[in-house]
Protein backbone atom coordinates (compact mmCIF):
# COMPACT_ATOMS: atom_id res chain seq x y z
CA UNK A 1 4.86 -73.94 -4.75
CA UNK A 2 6.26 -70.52 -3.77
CA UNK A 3 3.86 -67.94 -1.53
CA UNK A 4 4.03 -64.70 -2.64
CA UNK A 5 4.02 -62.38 0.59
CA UNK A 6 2.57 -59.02 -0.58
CA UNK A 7 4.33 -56.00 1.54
CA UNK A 8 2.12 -52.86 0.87
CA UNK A 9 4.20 -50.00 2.31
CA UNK A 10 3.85 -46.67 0.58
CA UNK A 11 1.58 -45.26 -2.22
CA UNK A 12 1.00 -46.64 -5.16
CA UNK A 13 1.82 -43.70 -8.59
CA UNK A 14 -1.74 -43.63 -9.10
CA UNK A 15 -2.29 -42.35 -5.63
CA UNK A 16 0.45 -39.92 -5.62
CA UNK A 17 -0.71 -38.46 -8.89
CA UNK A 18 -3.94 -37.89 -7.51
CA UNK A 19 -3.14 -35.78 -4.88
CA UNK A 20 -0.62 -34.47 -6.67
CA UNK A 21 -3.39 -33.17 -9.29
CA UNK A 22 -5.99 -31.83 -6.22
CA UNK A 23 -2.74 -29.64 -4.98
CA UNK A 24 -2.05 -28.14 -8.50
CA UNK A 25 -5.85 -27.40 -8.44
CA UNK A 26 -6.33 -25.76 -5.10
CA UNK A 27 -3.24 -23.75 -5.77
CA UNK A 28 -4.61 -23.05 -9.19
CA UNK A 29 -8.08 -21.38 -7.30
CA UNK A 30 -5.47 -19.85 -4.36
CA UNK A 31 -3.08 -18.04 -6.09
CA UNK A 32 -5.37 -15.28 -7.93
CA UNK A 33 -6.86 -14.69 -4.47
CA UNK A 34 -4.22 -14.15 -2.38
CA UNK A 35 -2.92 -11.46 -5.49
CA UNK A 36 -6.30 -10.33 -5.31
CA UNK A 37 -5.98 -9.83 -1.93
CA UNK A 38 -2.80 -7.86 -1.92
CA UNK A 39 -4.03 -5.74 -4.52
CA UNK A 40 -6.90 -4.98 -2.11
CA UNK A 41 -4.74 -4.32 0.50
CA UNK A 42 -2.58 -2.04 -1.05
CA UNK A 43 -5.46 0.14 -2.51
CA UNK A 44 -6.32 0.34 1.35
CA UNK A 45 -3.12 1.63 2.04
CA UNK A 46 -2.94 3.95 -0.43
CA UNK A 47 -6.75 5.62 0.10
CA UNK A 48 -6.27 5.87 3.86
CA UNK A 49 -2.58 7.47 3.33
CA UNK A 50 -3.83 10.09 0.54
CA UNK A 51 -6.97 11.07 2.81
CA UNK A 52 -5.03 11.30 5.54
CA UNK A 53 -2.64 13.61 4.04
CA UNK A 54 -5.34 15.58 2.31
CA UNK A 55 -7.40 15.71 5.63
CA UNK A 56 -4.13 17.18 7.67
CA UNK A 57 -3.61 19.53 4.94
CA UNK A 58 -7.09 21.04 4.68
CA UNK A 59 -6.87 21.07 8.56
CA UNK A 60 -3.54 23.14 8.49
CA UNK A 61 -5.00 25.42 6.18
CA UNK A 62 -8.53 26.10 7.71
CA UNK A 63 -6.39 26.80 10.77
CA UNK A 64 -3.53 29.24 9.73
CA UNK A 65 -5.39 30.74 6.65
CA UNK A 66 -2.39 32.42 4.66
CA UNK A 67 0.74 31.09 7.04
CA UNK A 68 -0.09 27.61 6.37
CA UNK A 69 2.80 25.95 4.90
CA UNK A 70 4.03 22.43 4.37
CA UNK A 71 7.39 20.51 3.64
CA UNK A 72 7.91 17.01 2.97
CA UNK A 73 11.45 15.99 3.81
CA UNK A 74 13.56 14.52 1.23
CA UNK A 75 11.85 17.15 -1.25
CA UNK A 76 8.75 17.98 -3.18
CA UNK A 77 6.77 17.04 -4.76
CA UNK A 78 7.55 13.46 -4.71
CA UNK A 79 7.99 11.35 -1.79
CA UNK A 80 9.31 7.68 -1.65
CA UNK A 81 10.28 5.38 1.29
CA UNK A 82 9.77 6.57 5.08
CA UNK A 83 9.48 9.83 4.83
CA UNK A 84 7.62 12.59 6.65
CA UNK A 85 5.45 15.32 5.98
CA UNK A 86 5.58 18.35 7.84
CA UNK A 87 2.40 20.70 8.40
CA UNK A 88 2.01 24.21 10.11
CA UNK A 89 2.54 27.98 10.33
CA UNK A 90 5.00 29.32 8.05
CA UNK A 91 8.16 30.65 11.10
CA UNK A 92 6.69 28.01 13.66
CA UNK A 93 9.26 25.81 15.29
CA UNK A 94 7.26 22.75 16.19
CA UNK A 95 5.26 21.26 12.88
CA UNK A 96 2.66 18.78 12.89
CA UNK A 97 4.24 15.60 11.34
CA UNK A 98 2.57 12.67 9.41
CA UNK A 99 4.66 9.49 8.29
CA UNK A 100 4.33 8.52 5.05
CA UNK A 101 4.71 4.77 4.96
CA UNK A 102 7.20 2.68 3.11
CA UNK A 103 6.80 2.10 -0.63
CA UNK A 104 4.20 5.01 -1.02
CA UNK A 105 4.77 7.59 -3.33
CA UNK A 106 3.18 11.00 -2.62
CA UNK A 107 2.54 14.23 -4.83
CA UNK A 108 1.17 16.76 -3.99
CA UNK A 109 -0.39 19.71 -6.28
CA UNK A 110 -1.27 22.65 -4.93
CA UNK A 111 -0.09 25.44 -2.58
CA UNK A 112 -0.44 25.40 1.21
CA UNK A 113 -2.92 28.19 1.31
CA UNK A 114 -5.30 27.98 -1.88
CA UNK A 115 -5.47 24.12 -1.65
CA UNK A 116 -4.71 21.54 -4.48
CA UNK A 117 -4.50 17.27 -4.75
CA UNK A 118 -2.73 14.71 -3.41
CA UNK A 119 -1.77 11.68 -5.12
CA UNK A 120 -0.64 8.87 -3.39
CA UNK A 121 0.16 5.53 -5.46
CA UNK A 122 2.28 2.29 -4.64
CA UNK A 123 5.55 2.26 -5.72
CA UNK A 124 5.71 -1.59 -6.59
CA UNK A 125 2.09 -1.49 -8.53
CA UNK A 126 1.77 1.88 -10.47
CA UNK A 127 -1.87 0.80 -10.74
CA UNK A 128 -3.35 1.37 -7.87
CA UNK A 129 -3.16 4.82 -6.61
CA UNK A 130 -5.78 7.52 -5.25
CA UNK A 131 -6.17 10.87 -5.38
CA UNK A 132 -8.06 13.34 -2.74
CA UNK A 133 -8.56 17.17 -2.68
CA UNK A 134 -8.07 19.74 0.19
């Protein structure tokens, strides 16, 4: 009679489709966290940036009263990608700059000497955004 010779090399499906089921599920638990995540970290980025920018402005103004006077380049009120924010004495030469980062968009509401808002929001998620006072 003939002797079967069994080669096992490999997986067998039932294997495969087993781990192939525990991936789908970790990625299934994954996924919403890491967006999560993001989300989180953009909402960072956002706060820090507006209170920053509302901090420097309340600064500017404390300190030169009625010559205070700010200009963010590329124009006002609304600022996207890399831009900069100048702050100072109206006629001074050398302004104190802040970069805005990439992606933020900034608005500011307000004069330079009575004080207003500043609203900073990410341009890819128009959901998260803050807002802080000077």
């Amino acid at each position: 009679m003939f002797k079967q010779i069994k080669n096992n090399k490999g997986f067998t499906l039932v294997e495969v489709i087993v781990v192939a089921v525990i991936v789908l599920i970790l990625a299934a638990v994954a996924i919403p966290l890491y967006n999560g995540y993001i989300r989180d970290s953009r909402q960072s980025t956002v706060s820090n940036a507006a209170v920053a920018i509302a901090n420097g402005l309340g600064a500017m103004r404390q300190s030169y009263g009625d010559a205070a006077t700010y200009n963010l380049s590329g124009g006002s009120p609304a600022v996207t990608v890399n831009r900069t924010l100048y702050m100072g004495r109206t006629g001074e030469t050398s302004l104190n700059s802040l970069v805005i980062p990439q992606g933020l968009t900034v608005v500011i509401d307000g004069n330079a000497t009575a004080g207003g808002s500043v609203v900073v929001s990410h341009g890819q998620s128009a959901s998260v955004s803050h807002t802080a006072f000077w």
